[in-house]
PDB file of N, CA and C in Angstrom:
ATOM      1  N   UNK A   1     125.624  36.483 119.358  1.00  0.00           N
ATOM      2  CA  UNK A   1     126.465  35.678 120.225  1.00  0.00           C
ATOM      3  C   UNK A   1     127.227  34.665 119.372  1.00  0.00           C
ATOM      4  N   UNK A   2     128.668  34.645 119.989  1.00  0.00           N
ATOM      5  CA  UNK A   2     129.390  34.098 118.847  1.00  0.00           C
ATOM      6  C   UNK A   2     129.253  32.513 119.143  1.00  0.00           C
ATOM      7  N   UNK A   3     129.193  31.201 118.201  1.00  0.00           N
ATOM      8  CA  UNK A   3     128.797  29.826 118.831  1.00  0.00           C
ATOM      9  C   UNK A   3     131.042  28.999 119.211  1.00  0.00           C
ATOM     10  N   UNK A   4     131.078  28.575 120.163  1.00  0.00           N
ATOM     11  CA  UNK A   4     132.328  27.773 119.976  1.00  0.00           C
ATOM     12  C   UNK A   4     131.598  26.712 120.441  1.00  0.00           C
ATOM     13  N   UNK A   5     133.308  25.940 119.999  1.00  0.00           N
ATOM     14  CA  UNK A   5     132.668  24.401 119.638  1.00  0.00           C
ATOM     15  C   UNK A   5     133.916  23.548 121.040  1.00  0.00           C
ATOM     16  N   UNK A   6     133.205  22.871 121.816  1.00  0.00           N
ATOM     17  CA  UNK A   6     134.105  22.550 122.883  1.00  0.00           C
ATOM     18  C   UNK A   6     133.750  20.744 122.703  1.00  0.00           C
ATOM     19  N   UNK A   7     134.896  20.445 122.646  1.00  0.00           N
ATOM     20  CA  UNK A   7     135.336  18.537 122.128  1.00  0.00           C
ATOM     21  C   UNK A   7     136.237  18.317 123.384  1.00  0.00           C
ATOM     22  N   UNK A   8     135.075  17.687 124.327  1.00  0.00           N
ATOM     23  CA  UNK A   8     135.414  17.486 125.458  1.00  0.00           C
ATOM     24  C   UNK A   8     134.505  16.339 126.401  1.00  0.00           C
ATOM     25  N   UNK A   9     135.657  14.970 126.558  1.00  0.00           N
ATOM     26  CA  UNK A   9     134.618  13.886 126.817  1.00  0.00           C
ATOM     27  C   UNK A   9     134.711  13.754 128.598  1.00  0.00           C
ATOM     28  N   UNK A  10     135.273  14.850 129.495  1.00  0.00           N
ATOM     29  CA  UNK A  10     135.195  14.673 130.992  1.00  0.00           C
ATOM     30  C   UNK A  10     134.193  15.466 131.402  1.00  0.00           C
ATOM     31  N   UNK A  11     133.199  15.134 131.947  1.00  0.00           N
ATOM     32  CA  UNK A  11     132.149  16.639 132.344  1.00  0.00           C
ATOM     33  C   UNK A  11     132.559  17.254 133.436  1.00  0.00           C
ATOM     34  N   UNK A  12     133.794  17.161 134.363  1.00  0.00           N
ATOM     35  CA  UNK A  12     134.046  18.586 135.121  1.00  0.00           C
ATOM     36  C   UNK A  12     134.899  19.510 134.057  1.00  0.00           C
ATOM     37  N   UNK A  13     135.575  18.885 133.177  1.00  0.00           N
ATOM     38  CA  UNK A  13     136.662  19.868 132.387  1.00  0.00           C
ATOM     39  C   UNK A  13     135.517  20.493 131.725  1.00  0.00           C
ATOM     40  N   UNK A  14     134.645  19.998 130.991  1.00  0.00           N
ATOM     41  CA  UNK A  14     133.259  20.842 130.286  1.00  0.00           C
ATOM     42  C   UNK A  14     132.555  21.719 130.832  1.00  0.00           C
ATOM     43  N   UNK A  15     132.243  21.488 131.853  1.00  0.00           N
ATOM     44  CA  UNK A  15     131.369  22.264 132.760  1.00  0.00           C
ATOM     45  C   UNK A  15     132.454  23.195 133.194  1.00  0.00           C
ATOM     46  N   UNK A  16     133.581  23.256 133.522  1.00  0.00           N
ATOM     47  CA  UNK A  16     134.455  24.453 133.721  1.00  0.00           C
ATOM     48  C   UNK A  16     135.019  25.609 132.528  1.00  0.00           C
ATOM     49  N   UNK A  17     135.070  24.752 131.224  1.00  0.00           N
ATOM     50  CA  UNK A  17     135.228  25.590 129.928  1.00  0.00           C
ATOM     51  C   UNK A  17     134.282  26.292 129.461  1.00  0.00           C
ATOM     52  N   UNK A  18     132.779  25.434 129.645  1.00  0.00           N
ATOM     53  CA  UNK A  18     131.626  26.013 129.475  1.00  0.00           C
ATOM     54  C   UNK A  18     131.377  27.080 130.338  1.00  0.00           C
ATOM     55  N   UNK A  19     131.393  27.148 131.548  1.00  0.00           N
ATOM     56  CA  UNK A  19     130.863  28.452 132.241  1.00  0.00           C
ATOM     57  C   UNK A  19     132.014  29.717 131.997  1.00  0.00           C
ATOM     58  N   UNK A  20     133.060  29.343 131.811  1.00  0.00           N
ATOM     59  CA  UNK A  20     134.381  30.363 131.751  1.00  0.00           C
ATOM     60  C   UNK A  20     133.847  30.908 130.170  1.00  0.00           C
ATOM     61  N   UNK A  21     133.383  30.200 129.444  1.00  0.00           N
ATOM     62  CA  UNK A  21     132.802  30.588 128.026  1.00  0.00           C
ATOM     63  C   UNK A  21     131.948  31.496 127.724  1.00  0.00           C
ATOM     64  N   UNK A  22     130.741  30.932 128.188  1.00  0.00           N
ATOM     65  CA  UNK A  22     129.411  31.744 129.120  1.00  0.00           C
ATOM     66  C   UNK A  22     129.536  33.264 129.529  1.00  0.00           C
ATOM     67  N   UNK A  23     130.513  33.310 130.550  1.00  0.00           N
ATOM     68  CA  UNK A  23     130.652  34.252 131.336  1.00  0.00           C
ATOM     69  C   UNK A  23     131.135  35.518 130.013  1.00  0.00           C
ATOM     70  N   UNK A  24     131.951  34.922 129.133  1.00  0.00           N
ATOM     71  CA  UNK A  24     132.521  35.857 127.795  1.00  0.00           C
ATOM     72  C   UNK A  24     131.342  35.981 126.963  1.00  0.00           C
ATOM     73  N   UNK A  25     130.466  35.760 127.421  1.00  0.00           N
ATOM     74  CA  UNK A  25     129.509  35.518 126.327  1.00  0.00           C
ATOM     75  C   UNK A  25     129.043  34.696 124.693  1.00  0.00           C
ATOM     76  N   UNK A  26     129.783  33.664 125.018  1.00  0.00           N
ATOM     77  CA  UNK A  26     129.567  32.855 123.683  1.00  0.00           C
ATOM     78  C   UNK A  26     128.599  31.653 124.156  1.00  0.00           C
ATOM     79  N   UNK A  27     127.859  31.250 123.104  1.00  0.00           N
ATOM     80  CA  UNK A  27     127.219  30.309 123.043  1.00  0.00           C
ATOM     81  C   UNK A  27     127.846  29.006 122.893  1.00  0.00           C
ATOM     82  N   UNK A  28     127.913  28.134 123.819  1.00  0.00           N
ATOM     83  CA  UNK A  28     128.582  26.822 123.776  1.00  0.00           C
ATOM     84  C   UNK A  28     127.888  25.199 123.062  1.00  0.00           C
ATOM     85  N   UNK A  29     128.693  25.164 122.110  1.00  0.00           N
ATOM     86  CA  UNK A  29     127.597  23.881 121.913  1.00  0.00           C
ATOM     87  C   UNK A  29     129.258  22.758 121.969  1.00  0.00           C
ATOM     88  N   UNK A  30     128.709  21.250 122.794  1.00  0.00           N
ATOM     89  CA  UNK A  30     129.658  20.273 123.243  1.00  0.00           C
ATOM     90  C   UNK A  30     129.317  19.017 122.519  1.00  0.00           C
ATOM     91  N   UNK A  31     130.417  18.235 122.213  1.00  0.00           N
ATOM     92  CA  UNK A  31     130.732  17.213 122.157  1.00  0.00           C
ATOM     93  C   UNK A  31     131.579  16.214 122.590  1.00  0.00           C
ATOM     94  N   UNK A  32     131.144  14.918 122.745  1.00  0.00           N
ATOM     95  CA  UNK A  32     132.284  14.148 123.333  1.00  0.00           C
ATOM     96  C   UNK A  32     133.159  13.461 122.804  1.00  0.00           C
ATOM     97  N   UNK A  33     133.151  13.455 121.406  1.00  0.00           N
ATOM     98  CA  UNK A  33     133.992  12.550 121.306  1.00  0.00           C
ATOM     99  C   UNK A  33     134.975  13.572 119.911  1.00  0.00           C
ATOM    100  N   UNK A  34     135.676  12.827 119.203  1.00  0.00           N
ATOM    101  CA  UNK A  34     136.540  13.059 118.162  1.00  0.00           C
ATOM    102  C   UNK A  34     135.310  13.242 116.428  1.00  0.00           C
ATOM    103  N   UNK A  35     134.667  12.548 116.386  1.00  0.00           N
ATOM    104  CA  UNK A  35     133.583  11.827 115.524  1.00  0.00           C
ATOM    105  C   UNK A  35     132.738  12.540 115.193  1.00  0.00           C
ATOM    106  N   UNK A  36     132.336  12.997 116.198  1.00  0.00           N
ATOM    107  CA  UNK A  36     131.124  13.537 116.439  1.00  0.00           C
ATOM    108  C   UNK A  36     131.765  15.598 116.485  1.00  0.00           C
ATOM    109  N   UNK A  37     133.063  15.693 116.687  1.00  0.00           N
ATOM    110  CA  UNK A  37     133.574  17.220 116.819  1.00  0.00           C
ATOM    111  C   UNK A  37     133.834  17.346 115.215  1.00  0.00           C
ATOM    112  N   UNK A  38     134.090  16.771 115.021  1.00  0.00           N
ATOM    113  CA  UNK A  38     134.491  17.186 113.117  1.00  0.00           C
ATOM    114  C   UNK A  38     133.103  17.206 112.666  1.00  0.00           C
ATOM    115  N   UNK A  39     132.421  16.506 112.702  1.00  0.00           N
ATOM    116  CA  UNK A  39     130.804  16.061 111.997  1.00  0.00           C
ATOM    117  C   UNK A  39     130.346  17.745 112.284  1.00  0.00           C
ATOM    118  N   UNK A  40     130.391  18.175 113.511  1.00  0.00           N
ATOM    119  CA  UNK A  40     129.887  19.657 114.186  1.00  0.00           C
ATOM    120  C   UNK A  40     130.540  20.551 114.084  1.00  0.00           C
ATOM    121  N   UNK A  41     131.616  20.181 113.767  1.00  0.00           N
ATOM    122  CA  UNK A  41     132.715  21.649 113.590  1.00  0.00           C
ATOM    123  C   UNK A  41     132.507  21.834 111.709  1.00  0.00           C
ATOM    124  N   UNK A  42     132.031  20.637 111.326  1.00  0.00           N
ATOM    125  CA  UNK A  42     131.497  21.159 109.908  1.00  0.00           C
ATOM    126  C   UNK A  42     129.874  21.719 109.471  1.00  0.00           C
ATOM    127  N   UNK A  43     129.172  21.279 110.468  1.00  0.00           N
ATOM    128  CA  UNK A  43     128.011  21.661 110.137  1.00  0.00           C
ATOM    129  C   UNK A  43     127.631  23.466 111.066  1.00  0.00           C
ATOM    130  N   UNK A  44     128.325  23.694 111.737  1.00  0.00           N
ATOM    131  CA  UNK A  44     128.029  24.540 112.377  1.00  0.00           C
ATOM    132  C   UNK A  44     129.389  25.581 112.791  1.00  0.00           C
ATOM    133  N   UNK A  45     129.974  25.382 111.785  1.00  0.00           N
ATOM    134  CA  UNK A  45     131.060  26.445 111.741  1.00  0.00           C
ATOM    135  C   UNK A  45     131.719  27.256 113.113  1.00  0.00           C
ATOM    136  N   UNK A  46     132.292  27.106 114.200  1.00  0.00           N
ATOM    137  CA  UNK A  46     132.453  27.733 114.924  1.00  0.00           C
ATOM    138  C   UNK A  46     133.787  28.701 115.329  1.00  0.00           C
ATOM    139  N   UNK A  47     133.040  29.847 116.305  1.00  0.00           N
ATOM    140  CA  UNK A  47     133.941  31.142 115.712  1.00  0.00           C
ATOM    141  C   UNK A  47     135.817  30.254 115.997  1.00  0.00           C
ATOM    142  N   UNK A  48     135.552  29.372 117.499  1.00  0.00           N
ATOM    143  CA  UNK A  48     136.475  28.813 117.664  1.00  0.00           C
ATOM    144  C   UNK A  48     136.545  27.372 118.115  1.00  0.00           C
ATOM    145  N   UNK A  49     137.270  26.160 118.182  1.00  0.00           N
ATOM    146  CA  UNK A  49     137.046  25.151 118.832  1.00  0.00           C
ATOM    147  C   UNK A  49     138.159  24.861 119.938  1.00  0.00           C
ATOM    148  N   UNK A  50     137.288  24.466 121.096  1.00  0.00           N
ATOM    149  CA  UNK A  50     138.508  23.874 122.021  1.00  0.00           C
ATOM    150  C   UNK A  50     138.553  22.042 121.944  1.00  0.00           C
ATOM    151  N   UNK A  51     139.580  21.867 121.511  1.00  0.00           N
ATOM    152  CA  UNK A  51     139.725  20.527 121.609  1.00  0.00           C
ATOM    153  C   UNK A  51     140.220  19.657 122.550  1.00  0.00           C
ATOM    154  N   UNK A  52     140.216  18.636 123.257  1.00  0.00           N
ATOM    155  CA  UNK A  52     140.932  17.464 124.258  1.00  0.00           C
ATOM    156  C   UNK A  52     141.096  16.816 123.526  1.00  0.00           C
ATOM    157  N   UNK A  53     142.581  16.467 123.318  1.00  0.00           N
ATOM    158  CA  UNK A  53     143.360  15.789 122.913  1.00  0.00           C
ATOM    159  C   UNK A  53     142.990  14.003 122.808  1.00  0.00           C
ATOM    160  N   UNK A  54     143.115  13.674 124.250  1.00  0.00           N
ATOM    161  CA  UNK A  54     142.513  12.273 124.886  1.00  0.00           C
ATOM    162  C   UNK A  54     141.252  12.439 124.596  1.00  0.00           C
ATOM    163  N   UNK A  55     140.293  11.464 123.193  1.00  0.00           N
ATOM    164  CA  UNK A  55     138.867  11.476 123.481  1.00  0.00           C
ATOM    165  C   UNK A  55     138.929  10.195 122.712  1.00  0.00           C
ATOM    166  N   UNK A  56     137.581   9.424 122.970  1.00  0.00           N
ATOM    167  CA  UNK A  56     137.194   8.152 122.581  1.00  0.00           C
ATOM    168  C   UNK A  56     137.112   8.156 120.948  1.00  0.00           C
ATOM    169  N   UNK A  57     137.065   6.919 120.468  1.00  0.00           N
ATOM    170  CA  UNK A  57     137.275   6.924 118.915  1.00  0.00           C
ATOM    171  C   UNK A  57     138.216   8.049 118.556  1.00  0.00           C
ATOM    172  N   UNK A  58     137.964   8.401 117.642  1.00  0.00           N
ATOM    173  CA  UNK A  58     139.159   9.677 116.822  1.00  0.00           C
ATOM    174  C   UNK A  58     140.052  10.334 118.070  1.00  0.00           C
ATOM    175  N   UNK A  59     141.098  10.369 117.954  1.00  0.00           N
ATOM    176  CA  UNK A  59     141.581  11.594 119.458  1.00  0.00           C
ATOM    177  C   UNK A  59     141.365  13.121 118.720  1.00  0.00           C
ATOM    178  N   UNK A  60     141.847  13.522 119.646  1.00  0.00           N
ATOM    179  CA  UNK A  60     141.722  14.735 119.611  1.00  0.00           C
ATOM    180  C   UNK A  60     142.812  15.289 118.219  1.00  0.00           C
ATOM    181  N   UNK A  61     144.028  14.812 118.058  1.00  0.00           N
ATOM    182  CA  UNK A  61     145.323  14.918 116.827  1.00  0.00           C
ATOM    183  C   UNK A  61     144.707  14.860 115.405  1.00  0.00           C
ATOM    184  N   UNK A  62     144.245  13.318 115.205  1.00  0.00           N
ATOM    185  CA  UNK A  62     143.262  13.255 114.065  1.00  0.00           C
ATOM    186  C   UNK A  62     142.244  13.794 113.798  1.00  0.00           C
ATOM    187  N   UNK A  63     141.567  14.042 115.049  1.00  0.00           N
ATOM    188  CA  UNK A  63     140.185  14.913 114.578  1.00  0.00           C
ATOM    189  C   UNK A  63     140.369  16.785 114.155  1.00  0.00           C
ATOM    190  N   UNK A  64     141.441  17.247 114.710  1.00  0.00           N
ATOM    191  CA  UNK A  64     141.918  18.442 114.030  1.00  0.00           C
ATOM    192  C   UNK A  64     142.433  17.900 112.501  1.00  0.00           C
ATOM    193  N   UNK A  65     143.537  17.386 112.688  1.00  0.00           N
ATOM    194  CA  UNK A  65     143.645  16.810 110.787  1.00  0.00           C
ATOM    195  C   UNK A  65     142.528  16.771 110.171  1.00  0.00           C
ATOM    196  N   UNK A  66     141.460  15.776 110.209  1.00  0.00           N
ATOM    197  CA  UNK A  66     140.383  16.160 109.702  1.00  0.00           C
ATOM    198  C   UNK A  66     139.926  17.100 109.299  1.00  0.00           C
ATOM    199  N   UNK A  67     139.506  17.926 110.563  1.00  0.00           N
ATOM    200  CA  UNK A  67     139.211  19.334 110.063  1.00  0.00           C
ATOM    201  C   UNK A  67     139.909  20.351 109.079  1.00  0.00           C
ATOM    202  N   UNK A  68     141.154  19.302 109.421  1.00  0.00           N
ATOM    203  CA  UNK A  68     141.812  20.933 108.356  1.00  0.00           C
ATOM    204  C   UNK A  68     141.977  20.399 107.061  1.00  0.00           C
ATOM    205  N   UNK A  69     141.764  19.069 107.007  1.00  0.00           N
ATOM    206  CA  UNK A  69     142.150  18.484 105.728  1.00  0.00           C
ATOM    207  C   UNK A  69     140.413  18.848 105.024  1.00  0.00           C
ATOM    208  N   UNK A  70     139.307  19.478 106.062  1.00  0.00           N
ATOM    209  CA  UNK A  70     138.260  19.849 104.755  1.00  0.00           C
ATOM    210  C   UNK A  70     137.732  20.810 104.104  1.00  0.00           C
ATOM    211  N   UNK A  71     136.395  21.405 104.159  1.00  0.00           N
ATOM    212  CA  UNK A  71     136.283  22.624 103.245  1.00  0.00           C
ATOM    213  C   UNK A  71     136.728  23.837 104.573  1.00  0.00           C
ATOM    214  N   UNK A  72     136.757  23.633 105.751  1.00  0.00           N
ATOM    215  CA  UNK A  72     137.046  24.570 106.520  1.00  0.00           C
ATOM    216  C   UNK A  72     138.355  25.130 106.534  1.00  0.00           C
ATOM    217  N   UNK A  73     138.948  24.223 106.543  1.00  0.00           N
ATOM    218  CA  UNK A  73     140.729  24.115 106.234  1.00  0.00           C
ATOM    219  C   UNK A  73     140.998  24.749 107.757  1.00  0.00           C
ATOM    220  N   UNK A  74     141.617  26.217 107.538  1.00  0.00           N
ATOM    221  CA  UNK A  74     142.364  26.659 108.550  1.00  0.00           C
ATOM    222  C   UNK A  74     141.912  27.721 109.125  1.00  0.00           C
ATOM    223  N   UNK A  75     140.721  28.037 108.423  1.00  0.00           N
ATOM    224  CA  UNK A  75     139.658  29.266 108.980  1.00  0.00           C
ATOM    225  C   UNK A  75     139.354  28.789 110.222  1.00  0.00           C
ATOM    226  N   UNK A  76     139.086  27.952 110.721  1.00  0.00           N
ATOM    227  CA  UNK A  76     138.661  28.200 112.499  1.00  0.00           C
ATOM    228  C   UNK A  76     139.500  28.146 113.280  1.00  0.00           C
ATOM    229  N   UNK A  77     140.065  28.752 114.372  1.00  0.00           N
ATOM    230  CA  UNK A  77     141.110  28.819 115.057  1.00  0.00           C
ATOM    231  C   UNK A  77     140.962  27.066 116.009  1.00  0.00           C
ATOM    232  N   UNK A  78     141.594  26.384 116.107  1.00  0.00           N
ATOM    233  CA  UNK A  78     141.489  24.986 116.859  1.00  0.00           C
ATOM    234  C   UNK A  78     142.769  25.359 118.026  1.00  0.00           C
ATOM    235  N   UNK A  79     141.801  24.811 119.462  1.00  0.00           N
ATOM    236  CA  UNK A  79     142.679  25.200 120.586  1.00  0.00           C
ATOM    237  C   UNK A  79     142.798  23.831 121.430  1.00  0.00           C
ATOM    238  N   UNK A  80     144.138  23.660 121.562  1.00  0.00           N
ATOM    239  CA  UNK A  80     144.266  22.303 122.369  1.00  0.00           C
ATOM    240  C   UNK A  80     144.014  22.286 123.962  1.00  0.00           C
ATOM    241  N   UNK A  81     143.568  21.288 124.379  1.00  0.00           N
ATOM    242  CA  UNK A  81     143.704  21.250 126.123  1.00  0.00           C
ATOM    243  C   UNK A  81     144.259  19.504 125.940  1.00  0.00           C
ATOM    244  N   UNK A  82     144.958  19.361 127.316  1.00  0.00           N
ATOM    245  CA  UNK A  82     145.562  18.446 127.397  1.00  0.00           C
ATOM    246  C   UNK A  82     145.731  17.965 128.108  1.00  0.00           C
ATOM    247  N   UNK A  83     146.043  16.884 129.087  1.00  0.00           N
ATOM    248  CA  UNK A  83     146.911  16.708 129.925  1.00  0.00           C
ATOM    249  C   UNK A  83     147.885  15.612 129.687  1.00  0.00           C
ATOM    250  N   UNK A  84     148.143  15.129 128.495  1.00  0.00           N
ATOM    251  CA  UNK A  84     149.656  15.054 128.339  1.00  0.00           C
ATOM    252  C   UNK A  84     150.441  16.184 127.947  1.00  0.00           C
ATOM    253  N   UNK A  85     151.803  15.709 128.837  1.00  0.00           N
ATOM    254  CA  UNK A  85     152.893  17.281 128.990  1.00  0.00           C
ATOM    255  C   UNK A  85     154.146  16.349 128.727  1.00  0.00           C
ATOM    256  N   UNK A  86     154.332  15.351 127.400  1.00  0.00           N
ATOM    257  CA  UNK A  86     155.181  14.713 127.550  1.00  0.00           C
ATOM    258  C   UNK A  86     155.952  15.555 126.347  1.00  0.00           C
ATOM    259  N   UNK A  87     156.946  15.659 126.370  1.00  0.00           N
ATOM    260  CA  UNK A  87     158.425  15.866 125.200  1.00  0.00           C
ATOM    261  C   UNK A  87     157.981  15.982 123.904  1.00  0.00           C
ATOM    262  N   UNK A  88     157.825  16.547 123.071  1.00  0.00           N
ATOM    263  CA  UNK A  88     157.465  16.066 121.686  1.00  0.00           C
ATOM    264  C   UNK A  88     155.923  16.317 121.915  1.00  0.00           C
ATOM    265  N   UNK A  89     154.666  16.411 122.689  1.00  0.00           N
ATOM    266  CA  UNK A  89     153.356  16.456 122.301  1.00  0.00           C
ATOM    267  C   UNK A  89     153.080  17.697 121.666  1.00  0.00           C
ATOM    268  N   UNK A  90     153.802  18.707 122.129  1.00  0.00           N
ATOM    269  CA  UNK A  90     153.375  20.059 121.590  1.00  0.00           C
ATOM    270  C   UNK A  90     153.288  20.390 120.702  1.00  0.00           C
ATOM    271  N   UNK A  91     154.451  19.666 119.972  1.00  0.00           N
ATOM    272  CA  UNK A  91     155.183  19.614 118.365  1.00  0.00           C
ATOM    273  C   UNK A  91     154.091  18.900 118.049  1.00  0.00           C
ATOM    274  N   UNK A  92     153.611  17.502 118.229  1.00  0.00           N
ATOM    275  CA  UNK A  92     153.108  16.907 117.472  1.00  0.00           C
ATOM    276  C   UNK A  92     150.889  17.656 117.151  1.00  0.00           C
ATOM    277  N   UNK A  93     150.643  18.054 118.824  1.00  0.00           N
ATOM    278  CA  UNK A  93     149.631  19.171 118.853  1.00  0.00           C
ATOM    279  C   UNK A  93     149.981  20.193 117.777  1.00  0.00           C
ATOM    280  N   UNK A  94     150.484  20.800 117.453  1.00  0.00           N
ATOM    281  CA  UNK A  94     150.897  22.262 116.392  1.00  0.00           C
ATOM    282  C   UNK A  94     151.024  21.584 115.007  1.00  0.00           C
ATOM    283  N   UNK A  95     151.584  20.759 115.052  1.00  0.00           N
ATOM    284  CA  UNK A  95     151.900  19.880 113.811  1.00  0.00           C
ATOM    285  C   UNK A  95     150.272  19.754 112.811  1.00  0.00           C
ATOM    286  N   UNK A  96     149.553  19.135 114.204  1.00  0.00           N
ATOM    287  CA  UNK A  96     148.209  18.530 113.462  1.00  0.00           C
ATOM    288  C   UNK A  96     147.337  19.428 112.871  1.00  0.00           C
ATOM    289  N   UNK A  97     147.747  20.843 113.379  1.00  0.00           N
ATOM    290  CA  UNK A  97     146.708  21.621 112.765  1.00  0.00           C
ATOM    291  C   UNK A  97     145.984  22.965 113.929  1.00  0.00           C
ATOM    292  N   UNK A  98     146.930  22.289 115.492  1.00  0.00           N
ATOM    293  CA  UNK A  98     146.204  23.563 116.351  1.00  0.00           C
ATOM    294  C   UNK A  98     146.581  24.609 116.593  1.00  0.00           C
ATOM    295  N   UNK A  99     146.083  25.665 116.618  1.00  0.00           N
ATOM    296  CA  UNK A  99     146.795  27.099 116.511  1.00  0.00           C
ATOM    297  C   UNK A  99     147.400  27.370 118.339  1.00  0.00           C
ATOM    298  N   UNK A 100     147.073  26.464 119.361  1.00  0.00           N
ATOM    299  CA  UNK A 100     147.579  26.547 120.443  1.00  0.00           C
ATOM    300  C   UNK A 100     147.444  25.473 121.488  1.00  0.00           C
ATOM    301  N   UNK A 101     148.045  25.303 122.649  1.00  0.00           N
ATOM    302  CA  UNK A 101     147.425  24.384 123.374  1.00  0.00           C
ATOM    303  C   UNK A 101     147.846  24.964 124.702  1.00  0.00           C
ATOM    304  N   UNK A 102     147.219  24.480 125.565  1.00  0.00           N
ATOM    305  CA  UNK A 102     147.036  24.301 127.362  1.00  0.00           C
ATOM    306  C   UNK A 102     146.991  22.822 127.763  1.00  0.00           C
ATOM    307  N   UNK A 103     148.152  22.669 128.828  1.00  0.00           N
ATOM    308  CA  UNK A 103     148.229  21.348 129.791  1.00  0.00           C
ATOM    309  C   UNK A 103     146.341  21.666 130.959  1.00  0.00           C
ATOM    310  N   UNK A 104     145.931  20.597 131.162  1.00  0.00           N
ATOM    311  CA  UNK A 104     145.062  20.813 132.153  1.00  0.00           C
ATOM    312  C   UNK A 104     146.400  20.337 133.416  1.00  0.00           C
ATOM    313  N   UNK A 105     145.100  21.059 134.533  1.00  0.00           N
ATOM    314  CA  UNK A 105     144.398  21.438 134.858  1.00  0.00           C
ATOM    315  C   UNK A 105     144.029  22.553 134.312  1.00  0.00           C
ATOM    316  N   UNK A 106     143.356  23.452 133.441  1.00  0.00           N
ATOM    317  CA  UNK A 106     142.856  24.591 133.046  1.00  0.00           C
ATOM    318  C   UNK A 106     142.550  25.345 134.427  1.00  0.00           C
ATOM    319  N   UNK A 107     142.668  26.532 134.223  1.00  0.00           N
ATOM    320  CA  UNK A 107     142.105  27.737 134.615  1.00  0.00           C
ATOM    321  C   UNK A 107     141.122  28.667 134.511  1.00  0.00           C
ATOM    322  N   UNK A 108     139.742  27.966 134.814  1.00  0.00           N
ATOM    323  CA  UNK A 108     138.587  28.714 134.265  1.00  0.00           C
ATOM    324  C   UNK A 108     138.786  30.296 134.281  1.00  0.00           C
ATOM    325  N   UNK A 109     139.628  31.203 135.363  1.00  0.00           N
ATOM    326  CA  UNK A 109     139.673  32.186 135.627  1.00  0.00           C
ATOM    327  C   UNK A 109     140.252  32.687 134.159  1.00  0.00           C
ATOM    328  N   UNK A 110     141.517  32.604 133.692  1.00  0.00           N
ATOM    329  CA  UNK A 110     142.134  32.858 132.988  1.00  0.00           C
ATOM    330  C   UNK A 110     141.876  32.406 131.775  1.00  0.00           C
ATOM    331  N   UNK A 111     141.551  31.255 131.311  1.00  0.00           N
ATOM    332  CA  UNK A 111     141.059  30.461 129.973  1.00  0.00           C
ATOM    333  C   UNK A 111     140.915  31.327 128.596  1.00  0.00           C
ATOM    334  N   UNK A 112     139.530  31.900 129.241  1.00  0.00           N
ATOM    335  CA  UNK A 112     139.439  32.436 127.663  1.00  0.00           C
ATOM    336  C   UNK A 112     140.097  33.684 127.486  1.00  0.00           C
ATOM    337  N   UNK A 113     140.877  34.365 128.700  1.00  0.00           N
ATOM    338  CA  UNK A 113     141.589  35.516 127.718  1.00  0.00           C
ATOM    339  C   UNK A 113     143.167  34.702 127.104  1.00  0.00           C
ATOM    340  N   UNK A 114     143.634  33.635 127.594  1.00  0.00           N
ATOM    341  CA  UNK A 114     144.587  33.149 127.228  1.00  0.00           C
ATOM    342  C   UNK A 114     144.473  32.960 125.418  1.00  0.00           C
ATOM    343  N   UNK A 115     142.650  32.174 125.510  1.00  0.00           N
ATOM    344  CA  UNK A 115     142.441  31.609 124.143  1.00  0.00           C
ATOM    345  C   UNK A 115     142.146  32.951 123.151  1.00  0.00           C
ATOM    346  N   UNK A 116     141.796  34.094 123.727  1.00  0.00           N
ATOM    347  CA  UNK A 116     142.151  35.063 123.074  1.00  0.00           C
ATOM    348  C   UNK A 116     143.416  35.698 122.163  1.00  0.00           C
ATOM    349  N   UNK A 117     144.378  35.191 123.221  1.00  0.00           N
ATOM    350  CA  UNK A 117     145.511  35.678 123.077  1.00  0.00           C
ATOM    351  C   UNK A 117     145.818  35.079 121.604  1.00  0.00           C
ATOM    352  N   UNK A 118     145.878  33.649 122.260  1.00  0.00           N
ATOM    353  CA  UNK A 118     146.002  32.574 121.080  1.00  0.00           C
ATOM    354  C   UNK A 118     145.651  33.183 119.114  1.00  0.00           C
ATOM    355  N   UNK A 119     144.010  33.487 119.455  1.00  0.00           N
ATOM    356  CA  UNK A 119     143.925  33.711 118.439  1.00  0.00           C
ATOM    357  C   UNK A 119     143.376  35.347 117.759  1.00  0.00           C
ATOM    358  N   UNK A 120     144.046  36.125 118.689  1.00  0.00           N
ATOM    359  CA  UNK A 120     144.039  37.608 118.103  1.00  0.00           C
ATOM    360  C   UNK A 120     142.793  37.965 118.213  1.00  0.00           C
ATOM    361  N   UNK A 121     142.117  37.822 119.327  1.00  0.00           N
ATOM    362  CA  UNK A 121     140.604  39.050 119.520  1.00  0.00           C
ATOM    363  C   UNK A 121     141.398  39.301 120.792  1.00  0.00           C
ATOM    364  N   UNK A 122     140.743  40.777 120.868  1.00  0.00           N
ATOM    365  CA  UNK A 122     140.767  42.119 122.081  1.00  0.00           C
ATOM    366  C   UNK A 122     139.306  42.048 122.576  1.00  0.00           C
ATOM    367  N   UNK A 123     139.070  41.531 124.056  1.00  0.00           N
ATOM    368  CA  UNK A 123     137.644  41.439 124.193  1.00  0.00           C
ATOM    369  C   UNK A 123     137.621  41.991 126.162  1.00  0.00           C
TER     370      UNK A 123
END
């Protein structure tokens, strides 16, 4: 079972990524904040991460920089969720290092074949 890494500080958006996750069969391990997703996205390598943008301490922008600025670099696919949909975020989301993003409200139905799409598995 493959592990992703979900950096997500609202627990209905978690609890909806998580079971849509689940249901694909991956093992979910969560965090809430920015701090604490880099610290875990380095110790535990995951096949993919979903990130929220908006999170306490580090946001979500810097804490992908991070990641890519370390030994992981660009090997893990990093997936944005959001709910800013302002002019310029997308650019600045892609910029930092994420290979995609989604405005919330998310779509548990649809989610993970979207994040598929994103990053090239047929599942």
């Amino acid at each position: 079972m493959k592990k992703v890494l979900v950096i997500e500080d609202n627990r209905d958006n978690l609890l909806l990524i998580t079971l849509a996750l689940k249901q694909h069969g991956y093992e979910v391990i969560s965090v809430q904040s920015g701090e604490e997703g880099v610290e875990t996205a380095l110790k535990e390598r995951p096949f993919f991460i979903i990130m929220d943008i908006n999170l306490p301490g580090i946001d979500g922008i810097e804490a992908t920089k991070k990641i890519r600025n370390s030994e992981i670099g660009n090997t893990i696919p990093v997936i944005a969720i959001t709910s800013y949909a302002m002019l310029g975020d997308r650019e600045k989301i892609i910029e930092a290092g994420c290979n995609g993003y989604f405005e919330k409200p998310i779509d548990p139905l649809t989610i993970v074949d979207k994040v598929h799409k994103i990053i090239g598995v047929n599942q």
